[in-house]
N, C-alpha and C. Protein backbone atom coordinates (compact mmCIF):
# COMPACT_ATOMS: atom_id res chain seq x y z
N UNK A 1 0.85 -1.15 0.00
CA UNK A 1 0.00 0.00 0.00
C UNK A 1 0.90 1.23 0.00
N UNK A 2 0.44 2.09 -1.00
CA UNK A 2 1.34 3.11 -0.79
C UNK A 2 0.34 4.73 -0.62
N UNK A 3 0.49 5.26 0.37
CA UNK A 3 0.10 6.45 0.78
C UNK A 3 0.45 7.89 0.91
N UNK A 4 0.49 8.49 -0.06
CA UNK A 4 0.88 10.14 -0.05
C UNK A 4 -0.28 11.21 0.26
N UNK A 5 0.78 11.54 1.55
CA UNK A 5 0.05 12.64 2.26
C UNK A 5 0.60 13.99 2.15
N UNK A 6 0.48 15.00 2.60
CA UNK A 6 1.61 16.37 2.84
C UNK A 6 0.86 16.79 3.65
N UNK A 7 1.85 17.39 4.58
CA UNK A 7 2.04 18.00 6.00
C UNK A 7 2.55 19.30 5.81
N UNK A 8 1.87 20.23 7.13
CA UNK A 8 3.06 21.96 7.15
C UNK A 8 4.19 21.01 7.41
N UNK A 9 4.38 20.43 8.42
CA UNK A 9 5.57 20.07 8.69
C UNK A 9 6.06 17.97 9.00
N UNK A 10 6.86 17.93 9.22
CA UNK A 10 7.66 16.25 9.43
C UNK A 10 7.41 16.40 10.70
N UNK A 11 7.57 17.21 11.26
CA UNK A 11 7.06 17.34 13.05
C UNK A 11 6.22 17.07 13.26
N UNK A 12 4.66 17.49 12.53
CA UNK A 12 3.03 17.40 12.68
C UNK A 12 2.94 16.44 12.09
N UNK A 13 3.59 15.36 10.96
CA UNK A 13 3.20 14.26 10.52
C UNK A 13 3.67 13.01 11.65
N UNK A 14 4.86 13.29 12.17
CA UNK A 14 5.57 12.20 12.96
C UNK A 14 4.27 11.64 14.34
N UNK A 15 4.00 12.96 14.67
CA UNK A 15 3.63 13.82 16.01
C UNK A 15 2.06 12.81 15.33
N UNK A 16 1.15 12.91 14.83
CA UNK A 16 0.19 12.78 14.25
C UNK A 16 0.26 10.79 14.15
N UNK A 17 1.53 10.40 13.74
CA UNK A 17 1.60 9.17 13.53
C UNK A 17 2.00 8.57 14.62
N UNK A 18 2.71 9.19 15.86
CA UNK A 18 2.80 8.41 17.38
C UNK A 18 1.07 8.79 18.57
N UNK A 19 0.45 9.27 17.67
CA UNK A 19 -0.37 9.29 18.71
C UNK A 19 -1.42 8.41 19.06
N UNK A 20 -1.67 8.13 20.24
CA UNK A 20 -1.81 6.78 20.50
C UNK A 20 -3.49 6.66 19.95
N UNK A 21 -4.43 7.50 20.14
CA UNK A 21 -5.50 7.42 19.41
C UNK A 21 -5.71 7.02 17.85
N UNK A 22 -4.39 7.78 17.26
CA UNK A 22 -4.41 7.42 16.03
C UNK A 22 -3.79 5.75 15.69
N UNK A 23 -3.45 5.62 16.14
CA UNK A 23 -3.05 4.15 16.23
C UNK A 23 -3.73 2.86 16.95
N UNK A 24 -4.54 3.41 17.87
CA UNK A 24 -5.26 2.44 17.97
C UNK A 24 -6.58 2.38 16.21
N UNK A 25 -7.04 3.71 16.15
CA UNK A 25 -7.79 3.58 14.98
C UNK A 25 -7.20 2.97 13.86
N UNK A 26 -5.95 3.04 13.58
CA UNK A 26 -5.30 1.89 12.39
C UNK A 26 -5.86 0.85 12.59
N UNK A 27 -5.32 0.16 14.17
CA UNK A 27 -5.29 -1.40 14.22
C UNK A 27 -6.72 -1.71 14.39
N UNK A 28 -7.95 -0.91 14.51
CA UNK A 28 -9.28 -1.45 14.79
C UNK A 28 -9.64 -1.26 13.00
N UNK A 29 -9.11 -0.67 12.05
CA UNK A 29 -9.52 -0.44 10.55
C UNK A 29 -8.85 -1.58 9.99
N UNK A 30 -7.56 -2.41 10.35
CA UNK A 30 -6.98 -3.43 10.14
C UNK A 30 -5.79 -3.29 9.27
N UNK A 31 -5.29 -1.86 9.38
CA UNK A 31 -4.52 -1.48 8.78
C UNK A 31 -3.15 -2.13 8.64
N UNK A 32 -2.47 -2.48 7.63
CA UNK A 32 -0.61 -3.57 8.31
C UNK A 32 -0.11 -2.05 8.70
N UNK A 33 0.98 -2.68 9.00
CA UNK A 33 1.79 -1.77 10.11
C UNK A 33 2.60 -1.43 8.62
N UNK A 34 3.45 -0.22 8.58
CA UNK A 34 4.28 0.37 7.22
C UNK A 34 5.53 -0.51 7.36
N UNK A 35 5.95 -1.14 5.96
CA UNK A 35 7.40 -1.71 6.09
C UNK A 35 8.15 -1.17 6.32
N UNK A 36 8.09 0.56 5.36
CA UNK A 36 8.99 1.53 5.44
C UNK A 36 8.17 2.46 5.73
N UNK A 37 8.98 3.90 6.05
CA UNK A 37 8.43 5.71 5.78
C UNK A 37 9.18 6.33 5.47
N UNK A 38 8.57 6.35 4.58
CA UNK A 38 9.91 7.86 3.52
C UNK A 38 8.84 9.09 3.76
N UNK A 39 10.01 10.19 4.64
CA UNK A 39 9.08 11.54 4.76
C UNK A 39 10.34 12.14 3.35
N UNK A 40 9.56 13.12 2.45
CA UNK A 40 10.26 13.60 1.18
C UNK A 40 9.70 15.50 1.42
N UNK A 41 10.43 16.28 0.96
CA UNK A 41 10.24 17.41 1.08
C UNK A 41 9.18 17.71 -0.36
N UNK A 42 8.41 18.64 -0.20
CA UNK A 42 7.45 18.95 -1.22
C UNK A 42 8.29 20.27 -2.25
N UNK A 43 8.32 20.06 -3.67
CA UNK A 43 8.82 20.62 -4.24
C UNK A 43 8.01 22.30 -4.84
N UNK A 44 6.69 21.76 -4.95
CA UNK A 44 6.09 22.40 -5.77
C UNK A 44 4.20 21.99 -5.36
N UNK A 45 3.32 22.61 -5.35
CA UNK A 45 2.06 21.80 -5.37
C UNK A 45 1.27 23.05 -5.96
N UNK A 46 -0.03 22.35 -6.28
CA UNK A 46 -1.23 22.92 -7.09
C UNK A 46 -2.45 22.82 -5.88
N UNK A 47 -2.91 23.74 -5.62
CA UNK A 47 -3.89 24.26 -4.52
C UNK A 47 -5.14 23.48 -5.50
């Protein structure tokens, strides 16, 4: 599964992905756990 998101920041995404609410809601949606996480800087985007 591959998932692209963008964040203001790698701080608010990290921060967002240790929180424990949000993680219990993964494992009750049955989500697998990520093999990897590549955080990538945003070059350019279209509003």
């Amino acid at each position: 599964m591959l998932v692209v998101d963008v964040w203001e920041s790698e701080e608010d995404f990290r921060a967002m992905m240790e929180n424990p609410a949000f993680q219990q809601n993964l494992r009750e949606a049955g989500t697998p756990d990520p093999d990897s996480l590549e955080v990538l800087p945003v070059h350019a985007s279209i509003p």
